[in-house]
C-alpha atoms as a PDB file:
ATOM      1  CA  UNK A   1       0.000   0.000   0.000  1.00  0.00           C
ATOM      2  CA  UNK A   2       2.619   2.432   1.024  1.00  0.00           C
ATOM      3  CA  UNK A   3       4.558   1.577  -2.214  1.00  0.00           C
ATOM      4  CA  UNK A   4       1.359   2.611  -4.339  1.00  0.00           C
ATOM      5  CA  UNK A   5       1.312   5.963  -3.004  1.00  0.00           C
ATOM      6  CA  UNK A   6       4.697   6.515  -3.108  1.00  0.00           C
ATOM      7  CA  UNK A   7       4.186   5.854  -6.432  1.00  0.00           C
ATOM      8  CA  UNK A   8       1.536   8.017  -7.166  1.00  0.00           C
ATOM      9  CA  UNK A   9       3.949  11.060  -5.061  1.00  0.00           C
ATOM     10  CA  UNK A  10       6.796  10.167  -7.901  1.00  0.00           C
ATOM     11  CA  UNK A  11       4.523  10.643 -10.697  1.00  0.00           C
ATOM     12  CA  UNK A  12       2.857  14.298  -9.668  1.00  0.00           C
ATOM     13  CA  UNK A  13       6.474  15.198  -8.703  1.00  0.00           C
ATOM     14  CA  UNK A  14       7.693  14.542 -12.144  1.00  0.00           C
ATOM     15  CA  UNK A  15       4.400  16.340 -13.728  1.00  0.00           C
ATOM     16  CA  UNK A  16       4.875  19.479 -11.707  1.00  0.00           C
ATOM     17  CA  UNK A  17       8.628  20.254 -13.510  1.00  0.00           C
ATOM     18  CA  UNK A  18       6.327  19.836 -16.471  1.00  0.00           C
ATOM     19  CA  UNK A  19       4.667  23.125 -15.538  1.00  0.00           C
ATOM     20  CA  UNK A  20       7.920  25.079 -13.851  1.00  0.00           C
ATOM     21  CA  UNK A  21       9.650  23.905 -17.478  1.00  0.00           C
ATOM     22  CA  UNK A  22       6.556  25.871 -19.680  1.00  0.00           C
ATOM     23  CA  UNK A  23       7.550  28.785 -17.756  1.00  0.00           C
ATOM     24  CA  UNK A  24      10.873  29.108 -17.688  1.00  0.00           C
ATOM     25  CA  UNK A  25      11.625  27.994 -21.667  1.00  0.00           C
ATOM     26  CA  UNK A  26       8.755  29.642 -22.763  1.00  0.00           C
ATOM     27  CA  UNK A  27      11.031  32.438 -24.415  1.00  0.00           C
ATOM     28  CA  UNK A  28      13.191  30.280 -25.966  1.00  0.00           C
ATOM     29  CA  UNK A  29      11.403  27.359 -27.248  1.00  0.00           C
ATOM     30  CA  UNK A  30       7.906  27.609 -29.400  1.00  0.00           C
ATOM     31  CA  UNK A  31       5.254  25.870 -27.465  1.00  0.00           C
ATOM     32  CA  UNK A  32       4.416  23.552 -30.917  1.00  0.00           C
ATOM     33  CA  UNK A  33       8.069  22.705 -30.590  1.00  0.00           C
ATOM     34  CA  UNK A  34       8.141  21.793 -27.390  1.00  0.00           C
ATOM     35  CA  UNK A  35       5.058  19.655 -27.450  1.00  0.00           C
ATOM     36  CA  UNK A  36       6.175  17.860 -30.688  1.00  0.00           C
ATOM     37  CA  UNK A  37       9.637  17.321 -29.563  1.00  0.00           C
ATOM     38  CA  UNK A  38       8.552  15.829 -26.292  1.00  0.00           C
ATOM     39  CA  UNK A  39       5.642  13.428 -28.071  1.00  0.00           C
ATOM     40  CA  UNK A  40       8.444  12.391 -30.598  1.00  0.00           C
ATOM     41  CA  UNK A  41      11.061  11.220 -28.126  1.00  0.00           C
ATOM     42  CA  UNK A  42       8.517   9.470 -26.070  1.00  0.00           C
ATOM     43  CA  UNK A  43       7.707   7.766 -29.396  1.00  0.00           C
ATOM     44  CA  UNK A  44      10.989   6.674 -30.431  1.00  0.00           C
ATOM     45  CA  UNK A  45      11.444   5.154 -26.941  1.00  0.00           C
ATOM     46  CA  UNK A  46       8.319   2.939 -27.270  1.00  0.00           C
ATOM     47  CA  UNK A  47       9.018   2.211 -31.122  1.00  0.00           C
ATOM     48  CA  UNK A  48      10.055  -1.309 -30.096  1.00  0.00           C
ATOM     49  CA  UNK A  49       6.409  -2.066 -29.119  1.00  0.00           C
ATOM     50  CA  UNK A  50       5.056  -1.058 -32.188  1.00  0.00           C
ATOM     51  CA  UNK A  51       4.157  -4.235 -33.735  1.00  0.00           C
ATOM     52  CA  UNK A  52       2.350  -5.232 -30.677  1.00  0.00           C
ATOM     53  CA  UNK A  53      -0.046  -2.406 -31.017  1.00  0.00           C
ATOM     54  CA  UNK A  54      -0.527  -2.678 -34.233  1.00  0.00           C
ATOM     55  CA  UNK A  55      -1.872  -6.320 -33.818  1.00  0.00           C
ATOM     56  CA  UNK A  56      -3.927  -5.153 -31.090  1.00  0.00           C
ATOM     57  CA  UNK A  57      -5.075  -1.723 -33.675  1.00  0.00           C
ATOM     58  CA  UNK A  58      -8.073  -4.152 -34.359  1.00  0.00           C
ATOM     59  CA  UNK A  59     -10.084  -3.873 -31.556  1.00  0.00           C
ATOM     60  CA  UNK A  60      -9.921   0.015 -31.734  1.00  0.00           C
ATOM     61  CA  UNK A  61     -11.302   0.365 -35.587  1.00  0.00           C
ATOM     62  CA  UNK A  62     -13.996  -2.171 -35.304  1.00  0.00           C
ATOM     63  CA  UNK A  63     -15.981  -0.218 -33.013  1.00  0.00           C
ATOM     64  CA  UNK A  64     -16.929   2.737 -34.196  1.00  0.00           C
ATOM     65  CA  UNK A  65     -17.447   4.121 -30.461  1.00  0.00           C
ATOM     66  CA  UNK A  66     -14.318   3.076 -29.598  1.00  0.00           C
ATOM     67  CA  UNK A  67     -12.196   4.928 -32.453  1.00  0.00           C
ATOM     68  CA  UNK A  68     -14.471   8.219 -32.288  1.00  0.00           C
ATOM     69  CA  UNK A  69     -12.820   8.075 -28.126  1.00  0.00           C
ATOM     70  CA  UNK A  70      -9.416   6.719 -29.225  1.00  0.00           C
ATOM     71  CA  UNK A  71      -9.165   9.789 -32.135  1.00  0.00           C
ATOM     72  CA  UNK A  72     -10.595  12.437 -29.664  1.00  0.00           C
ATOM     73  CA  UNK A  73      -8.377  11.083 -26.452  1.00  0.00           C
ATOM     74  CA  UNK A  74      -5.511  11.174 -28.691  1.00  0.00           C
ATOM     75  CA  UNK A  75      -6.123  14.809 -29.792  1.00  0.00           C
ATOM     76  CA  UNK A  76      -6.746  16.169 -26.474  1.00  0.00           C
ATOM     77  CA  UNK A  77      -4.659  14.278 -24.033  1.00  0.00           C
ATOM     78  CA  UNK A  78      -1.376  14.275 -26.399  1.00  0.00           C
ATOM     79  CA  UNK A  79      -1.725  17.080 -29.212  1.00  0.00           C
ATOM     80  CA  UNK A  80      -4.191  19.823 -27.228  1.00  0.00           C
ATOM     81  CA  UNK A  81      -3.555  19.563 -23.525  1.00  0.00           C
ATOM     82  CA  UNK A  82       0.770  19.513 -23.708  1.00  0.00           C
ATOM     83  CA  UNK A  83       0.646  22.087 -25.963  1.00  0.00           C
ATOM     84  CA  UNK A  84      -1.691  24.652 -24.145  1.00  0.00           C
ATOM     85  CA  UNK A  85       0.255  24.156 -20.784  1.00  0.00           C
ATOM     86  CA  UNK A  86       3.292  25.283 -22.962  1.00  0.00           C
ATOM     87  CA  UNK A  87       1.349  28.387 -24.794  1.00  0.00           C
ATOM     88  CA  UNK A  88       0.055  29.669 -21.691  1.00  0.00           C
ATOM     89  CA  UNK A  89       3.397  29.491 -19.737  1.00  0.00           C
ATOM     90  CA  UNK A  90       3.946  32.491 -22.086  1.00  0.00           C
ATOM     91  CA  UNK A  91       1.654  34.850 -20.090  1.00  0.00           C
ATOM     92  CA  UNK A  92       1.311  33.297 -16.748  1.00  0.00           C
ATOM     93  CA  UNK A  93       3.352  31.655 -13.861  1.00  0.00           C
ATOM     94  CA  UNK A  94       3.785  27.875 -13.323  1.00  0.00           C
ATOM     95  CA  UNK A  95       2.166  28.473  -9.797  1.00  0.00           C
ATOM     96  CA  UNK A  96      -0.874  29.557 -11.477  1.00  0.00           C
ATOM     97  CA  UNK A  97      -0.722  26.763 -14.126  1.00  0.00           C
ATOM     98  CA  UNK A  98      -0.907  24.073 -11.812  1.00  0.00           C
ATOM     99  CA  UNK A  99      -3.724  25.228  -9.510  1.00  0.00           C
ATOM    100  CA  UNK A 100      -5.910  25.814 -12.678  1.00  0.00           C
ATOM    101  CA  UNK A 101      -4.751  22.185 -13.716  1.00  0.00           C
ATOM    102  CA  UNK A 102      -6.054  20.832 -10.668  1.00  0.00           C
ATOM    103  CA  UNK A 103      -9.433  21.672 -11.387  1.00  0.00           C
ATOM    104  CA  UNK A 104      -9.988  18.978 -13.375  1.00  0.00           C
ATOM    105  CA  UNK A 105     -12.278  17.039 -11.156  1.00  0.00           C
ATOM    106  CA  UNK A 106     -14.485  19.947 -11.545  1.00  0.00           C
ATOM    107  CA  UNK A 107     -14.960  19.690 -15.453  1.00  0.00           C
ATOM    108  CA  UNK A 108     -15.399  15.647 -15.109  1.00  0.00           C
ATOM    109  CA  UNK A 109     -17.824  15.889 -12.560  1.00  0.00           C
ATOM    110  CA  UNK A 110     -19.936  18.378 -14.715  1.00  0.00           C
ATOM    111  CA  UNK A 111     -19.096  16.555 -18.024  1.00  0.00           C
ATOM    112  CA  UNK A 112     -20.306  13.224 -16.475  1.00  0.00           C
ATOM    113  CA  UNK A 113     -23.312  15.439 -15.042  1.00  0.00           C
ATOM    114  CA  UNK A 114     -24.249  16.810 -18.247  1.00  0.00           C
ATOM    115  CA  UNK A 115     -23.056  14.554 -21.300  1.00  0.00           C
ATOM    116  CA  UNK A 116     -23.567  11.216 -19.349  1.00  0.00           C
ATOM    117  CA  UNK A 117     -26.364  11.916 -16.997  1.00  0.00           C
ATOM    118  CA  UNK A 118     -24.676  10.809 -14.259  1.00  0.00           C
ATOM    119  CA  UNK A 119     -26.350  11.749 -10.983  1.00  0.00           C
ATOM    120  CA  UNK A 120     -24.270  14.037  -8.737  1.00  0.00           C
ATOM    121  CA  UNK A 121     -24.886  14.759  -4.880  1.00  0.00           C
ATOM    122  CA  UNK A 122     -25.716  18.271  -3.711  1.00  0.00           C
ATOM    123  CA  UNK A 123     -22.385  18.335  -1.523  1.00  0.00           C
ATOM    124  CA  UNK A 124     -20.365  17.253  -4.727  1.00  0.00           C
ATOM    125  CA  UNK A 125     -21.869  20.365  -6.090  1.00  0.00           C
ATOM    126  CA  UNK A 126     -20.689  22.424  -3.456  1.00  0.00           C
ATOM    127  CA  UNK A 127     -16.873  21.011  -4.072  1.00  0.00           C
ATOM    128  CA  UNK A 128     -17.568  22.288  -7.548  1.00  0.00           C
ATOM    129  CA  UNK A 129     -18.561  25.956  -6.828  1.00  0.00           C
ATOM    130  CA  UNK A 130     -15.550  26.463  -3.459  1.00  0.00           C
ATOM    131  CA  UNK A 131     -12.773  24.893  -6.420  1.00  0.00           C
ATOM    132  CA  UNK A 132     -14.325  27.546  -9.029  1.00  0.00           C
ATOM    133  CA  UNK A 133     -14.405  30.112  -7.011  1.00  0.00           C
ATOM    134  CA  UNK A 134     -10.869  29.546  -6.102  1.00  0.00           C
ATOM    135  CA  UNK A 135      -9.847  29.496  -9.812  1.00  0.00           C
ATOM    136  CA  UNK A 136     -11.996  32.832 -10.304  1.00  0.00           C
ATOM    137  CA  UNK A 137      -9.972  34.364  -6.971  1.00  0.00           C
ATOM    138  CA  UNK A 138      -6.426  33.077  -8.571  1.00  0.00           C
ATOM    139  CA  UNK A 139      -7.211  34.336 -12.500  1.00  0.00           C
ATOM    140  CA  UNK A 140      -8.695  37.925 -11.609  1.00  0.00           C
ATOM    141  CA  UNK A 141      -5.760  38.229  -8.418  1.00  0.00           C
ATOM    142  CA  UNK A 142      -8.597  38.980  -6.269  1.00  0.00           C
ATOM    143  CA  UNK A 143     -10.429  41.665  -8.042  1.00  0.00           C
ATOM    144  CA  UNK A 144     -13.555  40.521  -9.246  1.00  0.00           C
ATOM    145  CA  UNK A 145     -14.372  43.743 -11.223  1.00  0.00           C
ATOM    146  CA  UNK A 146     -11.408  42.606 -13.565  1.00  0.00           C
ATOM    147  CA  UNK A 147     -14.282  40.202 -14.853  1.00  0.00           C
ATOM    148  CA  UNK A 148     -16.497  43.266 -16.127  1.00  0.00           C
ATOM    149  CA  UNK A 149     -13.720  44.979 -18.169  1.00  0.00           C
ATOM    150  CA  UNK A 150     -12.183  41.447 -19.221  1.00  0.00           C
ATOM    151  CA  UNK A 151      -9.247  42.141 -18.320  1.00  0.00           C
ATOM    152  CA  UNK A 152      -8.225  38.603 -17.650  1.00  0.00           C
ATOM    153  CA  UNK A 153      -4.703  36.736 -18.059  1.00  0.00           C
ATOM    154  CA  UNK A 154      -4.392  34.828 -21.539  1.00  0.00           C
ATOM    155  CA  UNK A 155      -2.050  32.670 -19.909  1.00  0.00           C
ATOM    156  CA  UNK A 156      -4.937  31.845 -17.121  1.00  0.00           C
ATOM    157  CA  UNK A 157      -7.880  31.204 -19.674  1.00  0.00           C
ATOM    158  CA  UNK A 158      -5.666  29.047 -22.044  1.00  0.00           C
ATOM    159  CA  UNK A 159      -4.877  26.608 -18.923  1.00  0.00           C
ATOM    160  CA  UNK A 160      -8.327  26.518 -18.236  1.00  0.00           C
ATOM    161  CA  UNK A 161      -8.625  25.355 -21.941  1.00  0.00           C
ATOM    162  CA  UNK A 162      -6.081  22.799 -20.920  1.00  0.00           C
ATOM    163  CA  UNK A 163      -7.740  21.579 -18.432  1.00  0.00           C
ATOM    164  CA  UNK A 164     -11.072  21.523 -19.991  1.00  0.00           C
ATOM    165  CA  UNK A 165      -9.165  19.376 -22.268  1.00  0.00           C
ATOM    166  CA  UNK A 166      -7.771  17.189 -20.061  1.00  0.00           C
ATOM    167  CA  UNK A 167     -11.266  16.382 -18.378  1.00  0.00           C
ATOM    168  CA  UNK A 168     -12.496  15.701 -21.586  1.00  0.00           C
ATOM    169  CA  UNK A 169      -9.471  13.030 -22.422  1.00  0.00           C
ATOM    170  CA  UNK A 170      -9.930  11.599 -19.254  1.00  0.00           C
ATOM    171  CA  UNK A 171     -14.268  10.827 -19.485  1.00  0.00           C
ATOM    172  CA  UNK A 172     -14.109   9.434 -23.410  1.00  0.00           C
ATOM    173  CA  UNK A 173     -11.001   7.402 -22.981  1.00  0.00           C
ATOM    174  CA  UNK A 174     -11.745   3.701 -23.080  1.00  0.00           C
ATOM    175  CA  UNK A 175      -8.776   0.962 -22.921  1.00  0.00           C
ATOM    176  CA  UNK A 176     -10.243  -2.227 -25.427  1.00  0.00           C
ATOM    177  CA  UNK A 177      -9.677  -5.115 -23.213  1.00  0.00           C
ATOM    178  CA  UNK A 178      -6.602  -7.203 -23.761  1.00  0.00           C
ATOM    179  CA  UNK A 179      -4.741  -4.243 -25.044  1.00  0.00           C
ATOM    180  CA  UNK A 180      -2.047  -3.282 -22.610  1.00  0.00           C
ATOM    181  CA  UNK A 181      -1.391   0.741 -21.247  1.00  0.00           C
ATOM    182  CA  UNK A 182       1.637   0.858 -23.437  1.00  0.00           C
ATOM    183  CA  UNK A 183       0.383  -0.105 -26.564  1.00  0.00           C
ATOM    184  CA  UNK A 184      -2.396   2.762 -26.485  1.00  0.00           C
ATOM    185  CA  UNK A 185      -0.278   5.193 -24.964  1.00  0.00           C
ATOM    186  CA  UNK A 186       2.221   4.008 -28.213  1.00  0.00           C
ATOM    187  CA  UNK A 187      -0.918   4.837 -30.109  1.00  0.00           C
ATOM    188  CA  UNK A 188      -2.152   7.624 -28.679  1.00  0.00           C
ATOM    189  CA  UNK A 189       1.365   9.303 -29.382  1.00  0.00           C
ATOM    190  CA  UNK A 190       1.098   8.654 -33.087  1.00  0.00           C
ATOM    191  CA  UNK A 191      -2.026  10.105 -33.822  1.00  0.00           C
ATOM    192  CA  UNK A 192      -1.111  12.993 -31.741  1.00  0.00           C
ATOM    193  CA  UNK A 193       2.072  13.610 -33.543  1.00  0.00           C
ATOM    194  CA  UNK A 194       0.521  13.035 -36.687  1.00  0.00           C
ATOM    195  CA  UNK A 195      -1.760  16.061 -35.952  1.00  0.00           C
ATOM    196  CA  UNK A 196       0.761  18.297 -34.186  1.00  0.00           C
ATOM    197  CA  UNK A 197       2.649  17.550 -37.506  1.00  0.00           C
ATOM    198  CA  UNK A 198       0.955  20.262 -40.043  1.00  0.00           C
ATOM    199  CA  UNK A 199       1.425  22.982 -36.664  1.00  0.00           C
ATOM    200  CA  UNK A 200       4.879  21.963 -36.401  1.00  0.00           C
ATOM    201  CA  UNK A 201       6.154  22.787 -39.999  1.00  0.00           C
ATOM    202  CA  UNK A 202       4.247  26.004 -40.148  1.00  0.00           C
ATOM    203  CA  UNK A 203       6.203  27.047 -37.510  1.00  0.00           C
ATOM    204  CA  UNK A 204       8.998  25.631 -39.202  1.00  0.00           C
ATOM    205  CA  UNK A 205       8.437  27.689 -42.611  1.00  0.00           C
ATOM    206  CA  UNK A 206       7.935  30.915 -40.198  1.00  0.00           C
ATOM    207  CA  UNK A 207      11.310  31.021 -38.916  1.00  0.00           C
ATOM    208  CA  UNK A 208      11.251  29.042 -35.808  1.00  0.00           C
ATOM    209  CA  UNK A 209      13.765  26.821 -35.016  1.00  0.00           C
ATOM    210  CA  UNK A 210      14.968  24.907 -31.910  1.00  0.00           C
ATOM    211  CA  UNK A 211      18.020  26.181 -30.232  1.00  0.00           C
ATOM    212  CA  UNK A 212      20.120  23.266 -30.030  1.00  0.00           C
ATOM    213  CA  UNK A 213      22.484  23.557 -26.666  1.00  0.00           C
ATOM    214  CA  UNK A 214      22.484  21.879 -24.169  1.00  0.00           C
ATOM    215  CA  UNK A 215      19.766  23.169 -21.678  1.00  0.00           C
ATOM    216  CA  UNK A 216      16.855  23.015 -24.294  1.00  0.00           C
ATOM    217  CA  UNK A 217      18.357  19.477 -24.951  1.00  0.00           C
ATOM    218  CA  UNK A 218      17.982  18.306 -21.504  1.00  0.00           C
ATOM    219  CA  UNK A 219      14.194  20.104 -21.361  1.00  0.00           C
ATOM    220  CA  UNK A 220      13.464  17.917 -24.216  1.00  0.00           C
ATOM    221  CA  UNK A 221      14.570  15.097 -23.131  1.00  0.00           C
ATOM    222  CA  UNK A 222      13.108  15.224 -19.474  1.00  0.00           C
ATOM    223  CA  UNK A 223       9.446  15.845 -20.993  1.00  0.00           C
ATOM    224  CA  UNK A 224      10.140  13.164 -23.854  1.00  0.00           C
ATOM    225  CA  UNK A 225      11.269  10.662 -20.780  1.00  0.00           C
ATOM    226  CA  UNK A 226      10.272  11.660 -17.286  1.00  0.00           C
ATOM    227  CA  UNK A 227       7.236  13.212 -17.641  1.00  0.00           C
ATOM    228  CA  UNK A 228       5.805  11.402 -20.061  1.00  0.00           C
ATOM    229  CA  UNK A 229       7.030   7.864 -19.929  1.00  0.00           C
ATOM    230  CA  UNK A 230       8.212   7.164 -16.285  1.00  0.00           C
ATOM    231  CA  UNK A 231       5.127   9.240 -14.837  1.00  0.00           C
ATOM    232  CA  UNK A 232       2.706   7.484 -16.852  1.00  0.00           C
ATOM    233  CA  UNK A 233       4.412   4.025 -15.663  1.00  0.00           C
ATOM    234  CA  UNK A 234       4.606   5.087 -11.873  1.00  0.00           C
ATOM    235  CA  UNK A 235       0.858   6.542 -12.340  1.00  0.00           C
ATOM    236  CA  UNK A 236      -0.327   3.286 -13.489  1.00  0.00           C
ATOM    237  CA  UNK A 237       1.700   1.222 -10.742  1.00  0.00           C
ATOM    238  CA  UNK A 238       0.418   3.070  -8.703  1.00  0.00           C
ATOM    239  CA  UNK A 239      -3.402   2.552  -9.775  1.00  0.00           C
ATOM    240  CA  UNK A 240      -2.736  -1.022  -9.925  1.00  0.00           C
ATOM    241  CA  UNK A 241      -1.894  -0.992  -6.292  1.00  0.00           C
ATOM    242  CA  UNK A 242      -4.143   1.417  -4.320  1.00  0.00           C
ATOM    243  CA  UNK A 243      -6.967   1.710  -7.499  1.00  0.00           C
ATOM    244  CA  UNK A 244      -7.515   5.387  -9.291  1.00  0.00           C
ATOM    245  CA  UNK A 245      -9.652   6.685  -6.703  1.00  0.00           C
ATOM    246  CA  UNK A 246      -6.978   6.524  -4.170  1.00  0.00           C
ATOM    247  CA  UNK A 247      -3.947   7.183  -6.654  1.00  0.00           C
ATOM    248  CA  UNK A 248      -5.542  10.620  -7.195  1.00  0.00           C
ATOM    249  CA  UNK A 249      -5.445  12.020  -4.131  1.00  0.00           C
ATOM    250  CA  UNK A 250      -1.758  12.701  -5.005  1.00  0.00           C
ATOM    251  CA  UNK A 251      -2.422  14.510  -8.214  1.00  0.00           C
ATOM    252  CA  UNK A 252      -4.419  17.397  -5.933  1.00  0.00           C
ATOM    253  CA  UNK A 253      -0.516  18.426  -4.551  1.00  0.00           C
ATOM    254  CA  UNK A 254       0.466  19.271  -7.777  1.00  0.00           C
ATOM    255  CA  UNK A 255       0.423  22.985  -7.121  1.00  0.00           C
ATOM    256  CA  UNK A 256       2.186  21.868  -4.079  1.00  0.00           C
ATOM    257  CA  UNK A 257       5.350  20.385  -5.435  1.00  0.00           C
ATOM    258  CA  UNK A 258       5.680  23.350  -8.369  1.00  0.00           C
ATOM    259  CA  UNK A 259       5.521  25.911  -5.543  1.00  0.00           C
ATOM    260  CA  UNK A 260       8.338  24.013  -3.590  1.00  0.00           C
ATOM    261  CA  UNK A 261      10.454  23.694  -6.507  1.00  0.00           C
ATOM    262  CA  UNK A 262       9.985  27.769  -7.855  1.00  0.00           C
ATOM    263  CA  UNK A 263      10.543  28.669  -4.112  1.00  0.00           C
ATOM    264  CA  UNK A 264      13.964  26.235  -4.141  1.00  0.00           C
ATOM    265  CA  UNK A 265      14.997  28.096  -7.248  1.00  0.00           C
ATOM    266  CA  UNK A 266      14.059  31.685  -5.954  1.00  0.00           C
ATOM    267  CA  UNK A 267      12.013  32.347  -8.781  1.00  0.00           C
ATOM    268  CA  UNK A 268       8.633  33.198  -6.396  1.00  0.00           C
ATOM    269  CA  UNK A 269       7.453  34.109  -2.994  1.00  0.00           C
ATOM    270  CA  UNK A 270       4.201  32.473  -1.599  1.00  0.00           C
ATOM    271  CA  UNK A 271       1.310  35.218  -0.907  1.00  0.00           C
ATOM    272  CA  UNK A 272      -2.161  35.607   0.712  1.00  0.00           C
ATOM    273  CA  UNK A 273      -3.298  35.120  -2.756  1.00  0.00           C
ATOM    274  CA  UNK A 274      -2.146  31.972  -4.125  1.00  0.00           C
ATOM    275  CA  UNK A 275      -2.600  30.573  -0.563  1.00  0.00           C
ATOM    276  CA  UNK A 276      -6.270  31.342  -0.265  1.00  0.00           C
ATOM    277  CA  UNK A 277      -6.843  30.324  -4.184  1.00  0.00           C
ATOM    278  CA  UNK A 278      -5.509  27.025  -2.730  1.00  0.00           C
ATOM    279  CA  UNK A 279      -7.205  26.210  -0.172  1.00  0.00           C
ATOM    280  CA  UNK A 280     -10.200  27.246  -2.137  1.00  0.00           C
ATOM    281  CA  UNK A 281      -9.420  25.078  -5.203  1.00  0.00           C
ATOM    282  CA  UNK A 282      -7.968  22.082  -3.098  1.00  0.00           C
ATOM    283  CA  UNK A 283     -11.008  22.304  -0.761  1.00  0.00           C
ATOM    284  CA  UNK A 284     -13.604  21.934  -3.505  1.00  0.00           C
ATOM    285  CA  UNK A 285     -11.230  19.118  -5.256  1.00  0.00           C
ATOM    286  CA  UNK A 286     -11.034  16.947  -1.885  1.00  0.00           C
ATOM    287  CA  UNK A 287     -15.091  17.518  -1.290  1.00  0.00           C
ATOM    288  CA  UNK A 288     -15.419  16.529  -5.245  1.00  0.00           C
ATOM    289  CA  UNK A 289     -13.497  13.277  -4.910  1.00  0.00           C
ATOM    290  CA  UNK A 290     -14.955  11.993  -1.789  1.00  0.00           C
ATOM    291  CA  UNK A 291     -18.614  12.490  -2.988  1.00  0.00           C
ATOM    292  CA  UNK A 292     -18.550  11.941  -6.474  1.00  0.00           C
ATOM    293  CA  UNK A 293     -20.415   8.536  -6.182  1.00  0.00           C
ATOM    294  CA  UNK A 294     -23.582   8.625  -7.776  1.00  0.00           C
ATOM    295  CA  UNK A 295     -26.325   9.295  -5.312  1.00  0.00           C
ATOM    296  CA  UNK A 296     -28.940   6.792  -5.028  1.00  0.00           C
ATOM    297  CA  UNK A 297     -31.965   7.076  -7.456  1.00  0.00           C
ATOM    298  CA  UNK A 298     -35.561   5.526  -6.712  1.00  0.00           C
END
């Protein structure tokens, strides 16, 4: 048991640099680049179980359901999500990133709600309204009458895309049976790749090009590697030991371990405002995943 949440610890703590990283390259490396980089490295890394996949490709295409979710899990969770963390590390901090991220019990909860008709319990509700609230507090810094002049960080709304996204990715995904986490992760990557691919040399043909030293290098190959392919494995360890309900509990300290590393690297200073923005947020998250079971229906 304690091995399964350790587990679970390892991954977030790997997917927080993910955010500290959007911020910090966010000059010097286009966000398409960075996001196609990454996917491709993770790619080349699983390339040996390509054929595997490929057998098991069958059981995806023959159900129409099933590929409509495999071709819209693919576009969100690998070409849509990645790439929006990196776009809005442009105009906001990582700090800011991450406690918008965390949200993302809020979206599934109302996406199950609304799309699925899944019944929801009035305190699960309440979770829902104390996390937005908090993410209203953090985007407007506190002053609500930003909202009526929209005047309202681009950086902020595009990670609330992202993790609009990311809800999305995580209700319509659907594992066929007897095909194993790697192979659709393997999968997954393609298609996403394949439609990053059309972004990536338009940015190409406008001048952009990757600085090739040694820092962006080791960027690259931290997201291709760490955060993509050793998370994911630790993540699902850790599912497979304490089950996903239990596993997630971890992901809510994800603006945790991003403000411990910026602090450790003096690049930003806890306040009153990201403090009460987190207990907000993490409040409504922790009521969301303790009451999300369906209420009983007569």
């Amino acid at each position: 048991m304690v091995r399964g949440y350790l587990y679970s610890l390892l991954a977030v703590v790997l997917w927080s640099v993910n955010f500290v990283i959007a911020d910090i390259v966010s000059s010097k490396i286009t966000p398409i680049e960075l996001s196609f980089y990454r996917w491709l490295i993770a790619f080349v890394v699983l390339f040996p179980f390509m054929r595997s996949a490929l057998n098991s490709v069958r059981s995806i295409v023959k159900d129409r359901a099933m590929l409509w979710s495999f071709i819209t899990a693919s576009l969100l969770g690998i070409s849509t999500f990645n790439t929006l963390i990196y776009i809005a590390g442009r105009y906001t901090s990582s700090i800011n990133m991450s406690l918008i991220a965390v949200t993302s019990p809020v979206f599934i909860t109302v996406i199950n709600r609304i799309f699925c008709g899944r019944p929801v319990r009035v305190i699960t509700w309440f979770g829902v309204l104390l996390a937005t609230v908090g993410c209203v507090v953090l985007i407007t810094k506190g002053n609500l009458a930003i909202l009526t002049r929209l005047k309202i960080s681009f950086g902020d709304i595009l990670m609330l895309l992202a993790a609009i996204s990311f809800s999305v990715y995580a209700v319509v995904q659907r594992i066929p049976k007897g095909m194993t986490h790697v192979e659709y992760l393997f999968l997954m990557i393609f298609v996403g790749l394949v439609a990053l691919l059309p972004f990536y040399l338009t940015d190409m043909f406008l001048g952009n090009s990757l600085p090739v030293n040694l820092t962006t290098l080791s960027y690259i190959l931290y997201l291709g590697i760490f955060s993509s392919l050793v998370a994911f494995y630790l993540w699902n360890r850790s599912i497979g030991i304490i089950g996903s309900m239990q596993a997630v509990v971890a992901y809510y300290l994800l603006p945790v371990f991003v403000f411990l590393i910026d602090y450790i690297a003096f690049r930003t200073k806890l306040n009153n405002l990201i403090v009460s923005s987190f207990l907000l947020i993490f409040g409504g998250v922790m009521i969301i995943h303790f009451t999300r079971h369906e209420k009983r229906t007569n």
